[in-house]
C-alpha atoms as a PDB file:
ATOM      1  CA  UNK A   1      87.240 129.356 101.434  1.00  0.00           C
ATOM      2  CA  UNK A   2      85.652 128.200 104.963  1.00  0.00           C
ATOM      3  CA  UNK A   3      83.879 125.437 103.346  1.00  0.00           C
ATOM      4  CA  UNK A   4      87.118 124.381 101.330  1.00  0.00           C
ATOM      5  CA  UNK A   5      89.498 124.258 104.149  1.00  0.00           C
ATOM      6  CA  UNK A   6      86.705 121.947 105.800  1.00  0.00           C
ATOM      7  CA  UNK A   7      86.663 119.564 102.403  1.00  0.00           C
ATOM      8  CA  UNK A   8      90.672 119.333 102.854  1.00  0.00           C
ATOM      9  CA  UNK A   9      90.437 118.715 106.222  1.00  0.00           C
ATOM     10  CA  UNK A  10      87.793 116.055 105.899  1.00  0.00           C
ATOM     11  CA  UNK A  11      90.053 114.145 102.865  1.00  0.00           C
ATOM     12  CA  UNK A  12      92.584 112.357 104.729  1.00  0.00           C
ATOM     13  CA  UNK A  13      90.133 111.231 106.981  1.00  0.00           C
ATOM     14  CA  UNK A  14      87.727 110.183 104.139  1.00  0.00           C
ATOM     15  CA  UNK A  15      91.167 108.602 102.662  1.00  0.00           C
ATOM     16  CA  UNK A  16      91.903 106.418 105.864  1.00  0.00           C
ATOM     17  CA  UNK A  17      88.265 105.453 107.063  1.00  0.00           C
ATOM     18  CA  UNK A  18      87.714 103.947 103.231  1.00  0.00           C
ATOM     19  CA  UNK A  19      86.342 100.853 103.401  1.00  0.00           C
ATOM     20  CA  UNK A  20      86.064 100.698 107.047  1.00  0.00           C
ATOM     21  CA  UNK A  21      82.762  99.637 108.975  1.00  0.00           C
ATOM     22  CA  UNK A  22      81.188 102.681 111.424  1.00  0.00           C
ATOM     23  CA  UNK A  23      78.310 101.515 113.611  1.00  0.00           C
ATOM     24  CA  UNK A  24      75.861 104.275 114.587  1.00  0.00           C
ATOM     25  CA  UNK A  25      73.865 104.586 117.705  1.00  0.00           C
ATOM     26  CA  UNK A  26      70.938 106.457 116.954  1.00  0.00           C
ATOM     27  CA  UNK A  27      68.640 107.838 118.884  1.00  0.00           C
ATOM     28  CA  UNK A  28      67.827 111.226 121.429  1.00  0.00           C
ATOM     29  CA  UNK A  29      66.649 114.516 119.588  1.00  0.00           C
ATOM     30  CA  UNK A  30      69.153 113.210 116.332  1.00  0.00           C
ATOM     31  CA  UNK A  31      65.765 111.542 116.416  1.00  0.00           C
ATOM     32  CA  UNK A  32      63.210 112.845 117.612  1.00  0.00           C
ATOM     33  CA  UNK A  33      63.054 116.915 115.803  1.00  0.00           C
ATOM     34  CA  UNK A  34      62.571 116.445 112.486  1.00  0.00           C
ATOM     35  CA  UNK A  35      65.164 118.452 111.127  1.00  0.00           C
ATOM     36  CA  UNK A  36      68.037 116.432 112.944  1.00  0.00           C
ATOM     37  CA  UNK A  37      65.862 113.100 111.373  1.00  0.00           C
ATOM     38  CA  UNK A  38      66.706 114.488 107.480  1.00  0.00           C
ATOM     39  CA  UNK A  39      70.321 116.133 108.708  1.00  0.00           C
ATOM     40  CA  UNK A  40      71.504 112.423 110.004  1.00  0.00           C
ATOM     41  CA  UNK A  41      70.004 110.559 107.461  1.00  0.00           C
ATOM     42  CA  UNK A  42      72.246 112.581 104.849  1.00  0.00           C
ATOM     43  CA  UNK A  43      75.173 112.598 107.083  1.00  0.00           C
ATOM     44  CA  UNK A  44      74.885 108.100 107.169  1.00  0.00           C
ATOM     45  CA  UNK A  45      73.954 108.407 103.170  1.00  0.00           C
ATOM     46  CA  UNK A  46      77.520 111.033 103.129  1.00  0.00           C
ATOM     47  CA  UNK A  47      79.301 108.015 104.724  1.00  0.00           C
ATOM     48  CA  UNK A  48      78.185 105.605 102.409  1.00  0.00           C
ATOM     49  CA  UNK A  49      79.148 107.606  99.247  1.00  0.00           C
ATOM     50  CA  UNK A  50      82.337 108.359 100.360  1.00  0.00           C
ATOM     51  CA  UNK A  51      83.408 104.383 100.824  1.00  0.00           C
ATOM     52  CA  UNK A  52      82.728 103.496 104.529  1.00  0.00           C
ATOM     53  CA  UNK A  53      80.500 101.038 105.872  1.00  0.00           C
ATOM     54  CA  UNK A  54      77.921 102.472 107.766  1.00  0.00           C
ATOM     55  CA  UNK A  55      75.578 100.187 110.050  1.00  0.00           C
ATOM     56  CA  UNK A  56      73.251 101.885 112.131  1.00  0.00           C
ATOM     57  CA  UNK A  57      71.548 100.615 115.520  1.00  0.00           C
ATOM     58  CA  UNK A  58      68.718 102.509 117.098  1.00  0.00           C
ATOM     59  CA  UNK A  59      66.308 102.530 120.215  1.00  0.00           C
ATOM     60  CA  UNK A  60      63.688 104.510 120.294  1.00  0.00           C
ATOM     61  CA  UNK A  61      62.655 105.201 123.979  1.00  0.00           C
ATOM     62  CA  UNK A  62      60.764 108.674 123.891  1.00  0.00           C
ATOM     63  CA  UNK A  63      58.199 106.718 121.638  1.00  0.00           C
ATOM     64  CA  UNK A  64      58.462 103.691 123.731  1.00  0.00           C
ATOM     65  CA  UNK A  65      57.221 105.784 126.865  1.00  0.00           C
ATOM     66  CA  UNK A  66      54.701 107.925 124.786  1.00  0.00           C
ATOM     67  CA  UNK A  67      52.955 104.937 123.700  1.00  0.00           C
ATOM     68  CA  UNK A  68      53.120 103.346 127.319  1.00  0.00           C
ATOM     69  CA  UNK A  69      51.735 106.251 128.840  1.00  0.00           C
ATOM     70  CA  UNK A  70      48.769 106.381 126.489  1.00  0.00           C
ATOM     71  CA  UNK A  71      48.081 103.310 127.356  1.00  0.00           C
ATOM     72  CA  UNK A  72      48.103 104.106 131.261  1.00  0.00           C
ATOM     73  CA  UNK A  73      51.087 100.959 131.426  1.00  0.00           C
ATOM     74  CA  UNK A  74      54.143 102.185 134.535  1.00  0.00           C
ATOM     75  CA  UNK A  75      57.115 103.756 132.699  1.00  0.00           C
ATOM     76  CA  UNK A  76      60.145 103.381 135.272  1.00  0.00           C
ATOM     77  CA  UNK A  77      64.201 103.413 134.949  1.00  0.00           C
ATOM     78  CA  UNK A  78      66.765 101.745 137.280  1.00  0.00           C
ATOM     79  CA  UNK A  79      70.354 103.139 136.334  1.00  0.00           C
ATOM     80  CA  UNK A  80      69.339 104.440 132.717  1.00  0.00           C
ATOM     81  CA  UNK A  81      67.322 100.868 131.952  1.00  0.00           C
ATOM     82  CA  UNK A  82      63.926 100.566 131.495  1.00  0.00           C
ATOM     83  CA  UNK A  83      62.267  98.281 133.656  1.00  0.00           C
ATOM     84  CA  UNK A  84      60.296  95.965 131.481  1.00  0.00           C
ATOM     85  CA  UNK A  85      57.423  92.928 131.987  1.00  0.00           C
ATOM     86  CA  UNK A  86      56.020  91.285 128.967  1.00  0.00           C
ATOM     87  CA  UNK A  87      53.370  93.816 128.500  1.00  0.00           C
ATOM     88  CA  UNK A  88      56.196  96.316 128.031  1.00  0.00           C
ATOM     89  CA  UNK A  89      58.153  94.372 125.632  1.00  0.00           C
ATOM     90  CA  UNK A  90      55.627  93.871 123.528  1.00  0.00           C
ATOM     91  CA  UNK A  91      54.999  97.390 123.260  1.00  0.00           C
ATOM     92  CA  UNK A  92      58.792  98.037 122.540  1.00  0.00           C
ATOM     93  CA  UNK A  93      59.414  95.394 120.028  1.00  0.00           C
ATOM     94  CA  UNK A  94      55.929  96.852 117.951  1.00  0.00           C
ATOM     95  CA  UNK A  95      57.048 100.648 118.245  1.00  0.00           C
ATOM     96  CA  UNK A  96      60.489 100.015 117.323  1.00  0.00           C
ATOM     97  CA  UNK A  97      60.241  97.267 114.634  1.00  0.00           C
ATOM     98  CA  UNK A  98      56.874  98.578 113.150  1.00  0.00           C
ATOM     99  CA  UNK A  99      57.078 102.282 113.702  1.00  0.00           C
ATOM    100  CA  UNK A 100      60.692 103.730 114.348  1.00  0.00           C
ATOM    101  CA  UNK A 101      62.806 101.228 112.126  1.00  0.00           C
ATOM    102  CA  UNK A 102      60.999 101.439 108.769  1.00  0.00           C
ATOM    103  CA  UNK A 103      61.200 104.974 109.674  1.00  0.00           C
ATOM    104  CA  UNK A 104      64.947 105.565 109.484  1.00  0.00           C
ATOM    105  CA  UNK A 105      65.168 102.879 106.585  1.00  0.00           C
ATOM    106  CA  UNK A 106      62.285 105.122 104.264  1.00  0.00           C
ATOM    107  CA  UNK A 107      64.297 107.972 105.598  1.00  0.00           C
ATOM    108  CA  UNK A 108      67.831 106.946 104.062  1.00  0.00           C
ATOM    109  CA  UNK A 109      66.078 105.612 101.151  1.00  0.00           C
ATOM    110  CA  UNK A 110      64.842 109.134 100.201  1.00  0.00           C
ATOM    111  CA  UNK A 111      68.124 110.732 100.790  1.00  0.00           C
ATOM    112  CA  UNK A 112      69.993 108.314  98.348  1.00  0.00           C
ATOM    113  CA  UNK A 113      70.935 104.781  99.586  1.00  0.00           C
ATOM    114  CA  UNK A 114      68.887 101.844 100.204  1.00  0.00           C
ATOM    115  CA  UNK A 115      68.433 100.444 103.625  1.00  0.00           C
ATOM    116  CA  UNK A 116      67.218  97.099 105.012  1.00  0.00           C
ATOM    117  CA  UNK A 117      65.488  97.011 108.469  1.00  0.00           C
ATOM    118  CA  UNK A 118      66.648  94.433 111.033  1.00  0.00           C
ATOM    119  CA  UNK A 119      65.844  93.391 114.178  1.00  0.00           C
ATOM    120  CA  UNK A 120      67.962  90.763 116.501  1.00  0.00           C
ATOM    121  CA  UNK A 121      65.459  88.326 115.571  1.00  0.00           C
ATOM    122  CA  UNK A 122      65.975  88.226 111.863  1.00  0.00           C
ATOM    123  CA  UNK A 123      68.264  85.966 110.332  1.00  0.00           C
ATOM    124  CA  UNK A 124      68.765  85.026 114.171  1.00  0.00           C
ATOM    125  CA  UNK A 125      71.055  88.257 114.123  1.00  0.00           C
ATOM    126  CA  UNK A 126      70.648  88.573 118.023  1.00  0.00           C
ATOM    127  CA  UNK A 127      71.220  85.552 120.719  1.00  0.00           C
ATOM    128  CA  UNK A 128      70.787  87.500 124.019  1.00  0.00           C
ATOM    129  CA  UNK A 129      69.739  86.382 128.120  1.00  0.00           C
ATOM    130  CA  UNK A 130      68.076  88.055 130.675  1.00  0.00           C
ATOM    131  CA  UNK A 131      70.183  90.516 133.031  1.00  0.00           C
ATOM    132  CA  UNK A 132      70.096  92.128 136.501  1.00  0.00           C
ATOM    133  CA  UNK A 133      70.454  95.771 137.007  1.00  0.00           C
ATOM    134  CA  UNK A 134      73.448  97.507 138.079  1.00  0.00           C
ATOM    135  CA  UNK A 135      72.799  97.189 141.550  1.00  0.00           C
ATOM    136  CA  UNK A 136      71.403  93.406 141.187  1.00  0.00           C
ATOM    137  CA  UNK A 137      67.553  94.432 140.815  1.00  0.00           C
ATOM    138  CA  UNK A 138      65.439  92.940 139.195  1.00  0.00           C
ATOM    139  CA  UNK A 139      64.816  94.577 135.790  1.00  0.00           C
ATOM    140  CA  UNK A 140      62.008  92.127 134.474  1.00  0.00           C
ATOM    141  CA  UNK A 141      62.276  90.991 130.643  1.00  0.00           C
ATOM    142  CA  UNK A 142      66.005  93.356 129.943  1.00  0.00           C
ATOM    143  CA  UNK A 143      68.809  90.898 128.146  1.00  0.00           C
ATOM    144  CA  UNK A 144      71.939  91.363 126.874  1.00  0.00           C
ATOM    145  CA  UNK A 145      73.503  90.323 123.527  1.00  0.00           C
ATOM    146  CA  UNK A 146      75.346  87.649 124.056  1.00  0.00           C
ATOM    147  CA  UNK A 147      76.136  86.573 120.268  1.00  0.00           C
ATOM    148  CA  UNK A 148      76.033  88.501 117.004  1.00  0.00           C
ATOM    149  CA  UNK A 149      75.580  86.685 113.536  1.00  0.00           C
ATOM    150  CA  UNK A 150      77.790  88.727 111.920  1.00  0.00           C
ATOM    151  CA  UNK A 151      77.026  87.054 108.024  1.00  0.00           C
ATOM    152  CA  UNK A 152      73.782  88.201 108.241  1.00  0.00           C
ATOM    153  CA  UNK A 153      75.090  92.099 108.815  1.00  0.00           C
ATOM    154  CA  UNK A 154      78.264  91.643 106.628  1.00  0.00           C
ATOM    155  CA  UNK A 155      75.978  89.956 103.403  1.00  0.00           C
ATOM    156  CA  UNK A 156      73.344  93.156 103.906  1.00  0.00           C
ATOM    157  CA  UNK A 157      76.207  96.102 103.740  1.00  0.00           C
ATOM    158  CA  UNK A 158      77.434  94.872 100.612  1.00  0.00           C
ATOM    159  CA  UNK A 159      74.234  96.770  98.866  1.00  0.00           C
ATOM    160  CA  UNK A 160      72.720  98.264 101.470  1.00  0.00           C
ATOM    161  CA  UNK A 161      72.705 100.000 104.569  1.00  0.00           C
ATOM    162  CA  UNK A 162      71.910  97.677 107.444  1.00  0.00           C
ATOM    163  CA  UNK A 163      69.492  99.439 110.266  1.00  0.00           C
ATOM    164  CA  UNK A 164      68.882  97.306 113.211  1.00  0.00           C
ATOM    165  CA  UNK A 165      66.393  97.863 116.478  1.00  0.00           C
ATOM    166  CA  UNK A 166      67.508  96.723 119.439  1.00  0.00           C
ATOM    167  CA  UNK A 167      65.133  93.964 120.001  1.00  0.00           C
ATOM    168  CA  UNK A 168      66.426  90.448 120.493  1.00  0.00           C
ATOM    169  CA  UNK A 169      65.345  86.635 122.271  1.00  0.00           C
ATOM    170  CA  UNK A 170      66.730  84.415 124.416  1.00  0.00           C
ATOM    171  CA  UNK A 171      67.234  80.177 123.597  1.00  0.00           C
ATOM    172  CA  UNK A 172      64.197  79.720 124.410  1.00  0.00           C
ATOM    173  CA  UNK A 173      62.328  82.419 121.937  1.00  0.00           C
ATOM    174  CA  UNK A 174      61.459  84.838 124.856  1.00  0.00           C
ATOM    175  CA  UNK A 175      61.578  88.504 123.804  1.00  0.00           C
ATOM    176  CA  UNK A 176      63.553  91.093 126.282  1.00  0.00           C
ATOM    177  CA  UNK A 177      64.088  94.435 125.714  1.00  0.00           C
ATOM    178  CA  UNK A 178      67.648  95.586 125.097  1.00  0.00           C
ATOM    179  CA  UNK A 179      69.427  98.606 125.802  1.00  0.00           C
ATOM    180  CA  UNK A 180      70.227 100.331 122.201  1.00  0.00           C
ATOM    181  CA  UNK A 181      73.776 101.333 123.297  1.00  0.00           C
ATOM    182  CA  UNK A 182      74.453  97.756 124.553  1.00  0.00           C
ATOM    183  CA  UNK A 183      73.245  96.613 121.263  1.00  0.00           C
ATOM    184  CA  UNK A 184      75.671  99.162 119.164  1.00  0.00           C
ATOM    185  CA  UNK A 185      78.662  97.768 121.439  1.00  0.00           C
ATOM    186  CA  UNK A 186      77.711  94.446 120.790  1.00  0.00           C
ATOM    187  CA  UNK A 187      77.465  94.889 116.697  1.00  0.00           C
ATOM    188  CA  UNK A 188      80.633  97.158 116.785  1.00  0.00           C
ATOM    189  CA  UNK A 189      82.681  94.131 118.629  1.00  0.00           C
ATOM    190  CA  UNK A 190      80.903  91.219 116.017  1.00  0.00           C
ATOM    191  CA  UNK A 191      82.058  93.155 113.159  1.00  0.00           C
ATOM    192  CA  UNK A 192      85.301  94.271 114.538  1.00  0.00           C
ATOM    193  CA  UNK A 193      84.201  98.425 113.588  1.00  0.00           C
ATOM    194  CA  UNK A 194      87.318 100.793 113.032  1.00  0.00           C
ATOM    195  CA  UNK A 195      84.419 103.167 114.620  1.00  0.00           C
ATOM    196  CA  UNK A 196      81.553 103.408 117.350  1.00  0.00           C
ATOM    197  CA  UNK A 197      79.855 106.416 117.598  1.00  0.00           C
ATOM    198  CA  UNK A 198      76.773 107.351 119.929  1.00  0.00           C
ATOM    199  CA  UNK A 199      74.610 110.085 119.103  1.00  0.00           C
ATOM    200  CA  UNK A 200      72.677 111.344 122.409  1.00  0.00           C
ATOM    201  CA  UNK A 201      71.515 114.513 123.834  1.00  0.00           C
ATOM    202  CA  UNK A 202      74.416 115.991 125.968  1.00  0.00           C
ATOM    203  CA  UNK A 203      77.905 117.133 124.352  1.00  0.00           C
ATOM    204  CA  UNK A 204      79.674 114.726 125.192  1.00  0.00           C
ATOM    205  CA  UNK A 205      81.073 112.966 128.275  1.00  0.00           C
ATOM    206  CA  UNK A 206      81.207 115.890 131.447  1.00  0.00           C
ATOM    207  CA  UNK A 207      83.366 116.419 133.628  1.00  0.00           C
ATOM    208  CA  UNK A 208      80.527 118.415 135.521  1.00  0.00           C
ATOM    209  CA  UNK A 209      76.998 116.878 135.219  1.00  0.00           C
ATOM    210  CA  UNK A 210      75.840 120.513 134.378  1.00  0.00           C
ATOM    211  CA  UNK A 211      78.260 122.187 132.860  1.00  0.00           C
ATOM    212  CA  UNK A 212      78.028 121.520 129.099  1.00  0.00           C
ATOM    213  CA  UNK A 213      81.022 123.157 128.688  1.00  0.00           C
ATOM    214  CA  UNK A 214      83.344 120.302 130.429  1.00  0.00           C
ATOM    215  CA  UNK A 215      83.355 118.378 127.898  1.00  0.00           C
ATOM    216  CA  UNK A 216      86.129 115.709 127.830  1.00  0.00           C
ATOM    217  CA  UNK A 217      87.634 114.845 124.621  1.00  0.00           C
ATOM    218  CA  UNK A 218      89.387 112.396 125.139  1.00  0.00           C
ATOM    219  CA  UNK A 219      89.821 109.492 127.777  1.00  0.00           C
ATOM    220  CA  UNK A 220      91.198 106.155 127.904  1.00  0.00           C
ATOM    221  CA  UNK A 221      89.419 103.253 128.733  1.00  0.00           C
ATOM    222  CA  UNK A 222      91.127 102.616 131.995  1.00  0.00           C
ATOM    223  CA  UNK A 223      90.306 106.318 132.838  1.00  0.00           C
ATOM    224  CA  UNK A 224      86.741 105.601 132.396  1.00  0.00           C
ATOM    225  CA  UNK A 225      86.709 102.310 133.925  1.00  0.00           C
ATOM    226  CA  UNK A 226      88.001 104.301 137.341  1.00  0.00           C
ATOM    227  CA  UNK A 227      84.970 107.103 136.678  1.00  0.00           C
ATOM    228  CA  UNK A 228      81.976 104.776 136.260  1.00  0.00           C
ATOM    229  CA  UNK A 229      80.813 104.325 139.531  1.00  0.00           C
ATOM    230  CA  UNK A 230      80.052 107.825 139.585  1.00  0.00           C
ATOM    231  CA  UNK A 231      78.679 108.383 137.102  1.00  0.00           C
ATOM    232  CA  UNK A 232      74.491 107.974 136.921  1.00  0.00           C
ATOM    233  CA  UNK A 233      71.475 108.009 134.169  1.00  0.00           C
ATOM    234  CA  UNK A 234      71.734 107.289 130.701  1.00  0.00           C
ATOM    235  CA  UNK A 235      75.467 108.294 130.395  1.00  0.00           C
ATOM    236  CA  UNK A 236      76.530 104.973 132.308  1.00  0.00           C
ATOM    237  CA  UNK A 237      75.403 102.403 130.201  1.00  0.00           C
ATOM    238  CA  UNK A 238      76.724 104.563 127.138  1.00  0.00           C
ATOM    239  CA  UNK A 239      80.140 104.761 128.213  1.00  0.00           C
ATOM    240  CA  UNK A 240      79.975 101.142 129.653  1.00  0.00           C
ATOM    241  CA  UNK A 241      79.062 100.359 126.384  1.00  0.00           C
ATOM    242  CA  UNK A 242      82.160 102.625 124.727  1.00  0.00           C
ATOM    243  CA  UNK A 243      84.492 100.587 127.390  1.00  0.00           C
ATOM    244  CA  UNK A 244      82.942  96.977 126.077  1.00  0.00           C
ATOM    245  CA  UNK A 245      83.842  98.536 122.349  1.00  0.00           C
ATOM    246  CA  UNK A 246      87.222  99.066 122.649  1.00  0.00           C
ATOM    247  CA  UNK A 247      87.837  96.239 125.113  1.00  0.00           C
ATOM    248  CA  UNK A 248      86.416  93.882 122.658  1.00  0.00           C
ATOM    249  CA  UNK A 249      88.530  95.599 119.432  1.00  0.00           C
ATOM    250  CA  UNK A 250      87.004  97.945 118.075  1.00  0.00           C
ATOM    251  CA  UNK A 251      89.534 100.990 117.196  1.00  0.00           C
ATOM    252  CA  UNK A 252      87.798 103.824 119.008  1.00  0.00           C
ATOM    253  CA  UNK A 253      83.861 104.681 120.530  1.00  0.00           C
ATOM    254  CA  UNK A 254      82.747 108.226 120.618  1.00  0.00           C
ATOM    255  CA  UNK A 255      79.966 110.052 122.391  1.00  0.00           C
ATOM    256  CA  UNK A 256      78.613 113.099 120.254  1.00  0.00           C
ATOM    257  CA  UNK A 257      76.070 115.161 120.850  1.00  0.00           C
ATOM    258  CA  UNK A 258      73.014 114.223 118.450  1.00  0.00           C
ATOM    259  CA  UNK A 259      71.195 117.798 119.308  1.00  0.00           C
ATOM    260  CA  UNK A 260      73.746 119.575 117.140  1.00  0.00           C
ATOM    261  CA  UNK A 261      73.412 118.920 113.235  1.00  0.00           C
ATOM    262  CA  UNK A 262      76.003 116.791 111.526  1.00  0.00           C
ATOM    263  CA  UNK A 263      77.924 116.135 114.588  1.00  0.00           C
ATOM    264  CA  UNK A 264      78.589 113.088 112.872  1.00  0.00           C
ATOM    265  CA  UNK A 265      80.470 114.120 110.485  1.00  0.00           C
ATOM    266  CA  UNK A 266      82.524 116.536 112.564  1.00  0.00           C
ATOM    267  CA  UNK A 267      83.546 114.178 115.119  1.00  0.00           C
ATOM    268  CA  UNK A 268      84.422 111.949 112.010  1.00  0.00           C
ATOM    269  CA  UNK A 269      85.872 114.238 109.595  1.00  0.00           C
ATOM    270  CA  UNK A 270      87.943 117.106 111.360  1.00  0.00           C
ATOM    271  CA  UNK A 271      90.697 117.531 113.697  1.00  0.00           C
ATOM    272  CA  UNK A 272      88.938 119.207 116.357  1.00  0.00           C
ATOM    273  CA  UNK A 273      86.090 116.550 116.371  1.00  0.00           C
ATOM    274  CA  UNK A 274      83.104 117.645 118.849  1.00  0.00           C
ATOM    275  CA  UNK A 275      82.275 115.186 121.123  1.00  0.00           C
ATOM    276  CA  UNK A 276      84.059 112.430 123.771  1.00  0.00           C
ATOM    277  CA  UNK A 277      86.628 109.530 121.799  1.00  0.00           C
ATOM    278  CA  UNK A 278      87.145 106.887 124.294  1.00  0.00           C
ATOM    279  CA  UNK A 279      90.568 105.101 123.446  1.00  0.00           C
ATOM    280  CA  UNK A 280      92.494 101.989 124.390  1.00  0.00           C
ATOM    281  CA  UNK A 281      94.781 102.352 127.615  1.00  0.00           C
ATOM    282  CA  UNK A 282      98.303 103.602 125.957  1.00  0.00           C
END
């Protein structure tokens, strides 16, 4: 009876999110242990089956670093962005568009729903320019999306489920490297997404950097806004990117934690959820 209460739970959910467009953030353990790989593929494949619109965005730094450390190149991070010359870029664009994209998109495939692999560079899906880091330093070859072409996304998830690395150029056909959430935030606000949701590898938004019990379920986007300068690592350009979201209309952004199988789907489909849902300001 467990399992049906969760079905009738999930249904008005399933009833309300039909036909709405979800962009995914993937990345963290959700994909890197193998297990979590086939668990989220199924979970996207679920989403598609039962009548949303899922378009996933990924990164892929573990296998960024692995391969630049093999290589004997500098791996460093200024406030949760990787530092990146051309050398590094290079590397990025090859592990993520060669290696990790065709990847996930083989992945889905197998589980039940074709996929098409993208990159911000295809159709000219991506215009983005070089950026500063938080503080102002200088970050080398790291951009921001600055435009989305949203036709080439919205013609793809008629048949197929669109998965895009976070690669992209500037005007002038320079590569930079760009942050995967910042990519997701970007896609989310093109496509105006009823959903974003960020799969990485802490529960959720804490109240206490170490305690993974303070989770905070829910939060406003002014109440963020007011926590951001202290907060530090990876968790600041994910929740900047959550603020962008919802600033720029999309209906909610959620942090869930991508260690846990199917965390998608709870966060999606039942009351409780299991993660952080950042909201407009009331």
């Amino acid at each position: 009876m467990r399992d049906i209460g969760t079905l009738l739970e999930a249904l008005p959910f399933i009833r309300d999110f039909h036909g709405k467009t979800v962009v995914i953030k993937y990345g963290g353990a959700a994909m890197e242990d193998p297990q979590l790989r086939e668990e989220f593929a199924r979970d996207v494949v679920l989403l598609k089956y039962v009548g949303l619109n899922p378009v996933v965005v990924h990164g892929g730094g573990p296998d960024i670093t692995a391969y630049m450390e093999r290589l004997g190149m500098p791996v460093e991070f200024v406030g949760g962005l990787r530092r990146s010359d051309a050398d590094t870029v290079e590397i990025a664009k090859m592990v993520l568009v060669g290696k990790v994209n065709k990847d996930i998109v083989l992945r889905l495939g197998r589980h039940g729903q074709p996929a098409v692999g993208l990159c911000g560079d295809d159709g000219l899906l991506f215009q983005a320019e070089r950026i500063a880091g938080p503080g102002g330093e200088d970050l080398g070859d790291v951009g921001r999306v600055m435009s989305v072409q949203t036709g080439v996304l919205e013609h793809i998830a008629a048949d197929y489920i669109p998965v895009v690395a976070s690669v992209a150029a500037d005007s002038e056909g320079r590569s930079l490297n760009i942050n995967a959430d910042e990519a997701a935030s970007a896609v989310s606000r093109a496509l105006g997404a009823f959903k974003t949701v960020f799969l990485t590898d802490v529960a959720g938004w804490l109240k206490e950097p170490t305690d993974e019990d303070s989770v905070i379920s829910e939060a406003t986007v002014g109440e963020v806004k007011a926590a951001l300068e202290g907060v530090s690592g990876g968790m600041a350009p994910k929740l900047k990117a959550c603020v962008d979201a919802v600033e720029g209309g999309v209906g909610s952004a959620h942090i869930v934690d991508g260690r846990v199988a199917h965390s998608l789907l709870l966060e999606l489909f039942t009351l409780d959820g299991c993660g952080t849902k950042i909201i407009p300001d009331k």
